[in-house]
Protein backbone atom coordinates (compact mmCIF):
# COMPACT_ATOMS: atom_id res chain seq x y z
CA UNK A 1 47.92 -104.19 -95.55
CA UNK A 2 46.42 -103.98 -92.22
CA UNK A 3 42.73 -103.16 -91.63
CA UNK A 4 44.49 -99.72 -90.00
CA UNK A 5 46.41 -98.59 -92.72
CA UNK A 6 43.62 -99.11 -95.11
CA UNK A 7 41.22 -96.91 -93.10
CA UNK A 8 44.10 -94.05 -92.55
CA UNK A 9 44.54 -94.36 -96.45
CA UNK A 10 41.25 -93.75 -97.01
CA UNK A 11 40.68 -91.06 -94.82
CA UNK A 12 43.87 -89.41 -95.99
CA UNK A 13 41.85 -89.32 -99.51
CA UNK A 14 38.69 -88.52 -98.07
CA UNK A 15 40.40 -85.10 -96.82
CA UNK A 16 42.16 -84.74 -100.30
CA UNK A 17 38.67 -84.43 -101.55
CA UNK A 18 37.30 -81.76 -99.15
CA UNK A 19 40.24 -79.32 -100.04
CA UNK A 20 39.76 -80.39 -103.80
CA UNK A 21 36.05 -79.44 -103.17
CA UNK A 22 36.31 -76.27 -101.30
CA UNK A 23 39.04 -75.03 -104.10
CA UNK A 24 36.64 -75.90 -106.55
CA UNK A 25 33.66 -74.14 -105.18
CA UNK A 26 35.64 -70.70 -104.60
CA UNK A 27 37.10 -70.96 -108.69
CA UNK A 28 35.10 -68.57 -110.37
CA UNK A 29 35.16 -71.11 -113.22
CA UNK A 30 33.47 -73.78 -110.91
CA UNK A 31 32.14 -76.58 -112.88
CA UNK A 32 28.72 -78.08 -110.71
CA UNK A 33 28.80 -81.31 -112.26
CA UNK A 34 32.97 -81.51 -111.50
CA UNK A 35 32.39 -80.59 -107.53
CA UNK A 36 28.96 -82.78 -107.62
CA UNK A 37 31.10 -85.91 -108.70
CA UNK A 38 33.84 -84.96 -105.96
CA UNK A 39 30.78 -84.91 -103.40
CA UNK A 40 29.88 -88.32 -104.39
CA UNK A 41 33.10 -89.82 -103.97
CA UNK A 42 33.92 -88.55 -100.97
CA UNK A 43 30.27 -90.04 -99.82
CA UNK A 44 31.54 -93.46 -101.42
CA UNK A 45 34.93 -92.80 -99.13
CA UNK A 46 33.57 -91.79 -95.83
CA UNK A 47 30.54 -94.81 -96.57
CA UNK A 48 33.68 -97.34 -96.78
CA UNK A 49 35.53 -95.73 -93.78
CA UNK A 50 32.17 -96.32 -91.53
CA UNK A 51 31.85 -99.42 -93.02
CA UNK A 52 35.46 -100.93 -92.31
CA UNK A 53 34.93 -99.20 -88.66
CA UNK A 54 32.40 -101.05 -87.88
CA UNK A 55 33.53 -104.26 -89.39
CA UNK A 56 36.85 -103.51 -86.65
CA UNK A 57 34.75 -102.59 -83.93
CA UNK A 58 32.81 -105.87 -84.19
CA UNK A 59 36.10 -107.97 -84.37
CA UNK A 60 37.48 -106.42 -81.02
């Protein structure tokens, strides 16, 4: 898999878990501990994305 794919992949689920959050944050049955775990994965995603970025950027 190239270095490409693997960051559009990623992004692709980072954006999967910003709708996931907003939907859970307008349920009137929203579960805080459910949307804070969602927050820190999409942190974990969007840290990886930066990090693989740079990693590219440095090999150009």
């Amino acid at each position: 898999m190239s270095l490409q794919t693997h960051l559009n992949q990623l992004t692709r689920k980072h954006e999967a878990l910003e709708r996931e959050i907003q939907e859970a944050i307008h349920r009137p049955s929203a579960n805080d501990l459910h949307i804070a775990e969602l927050k820190r994965r999409k942190l974990h995603l969007k840290d990886e994305i930066n990090r693989l970025q740079d990693t590219a950027g440095t090999l150009h």
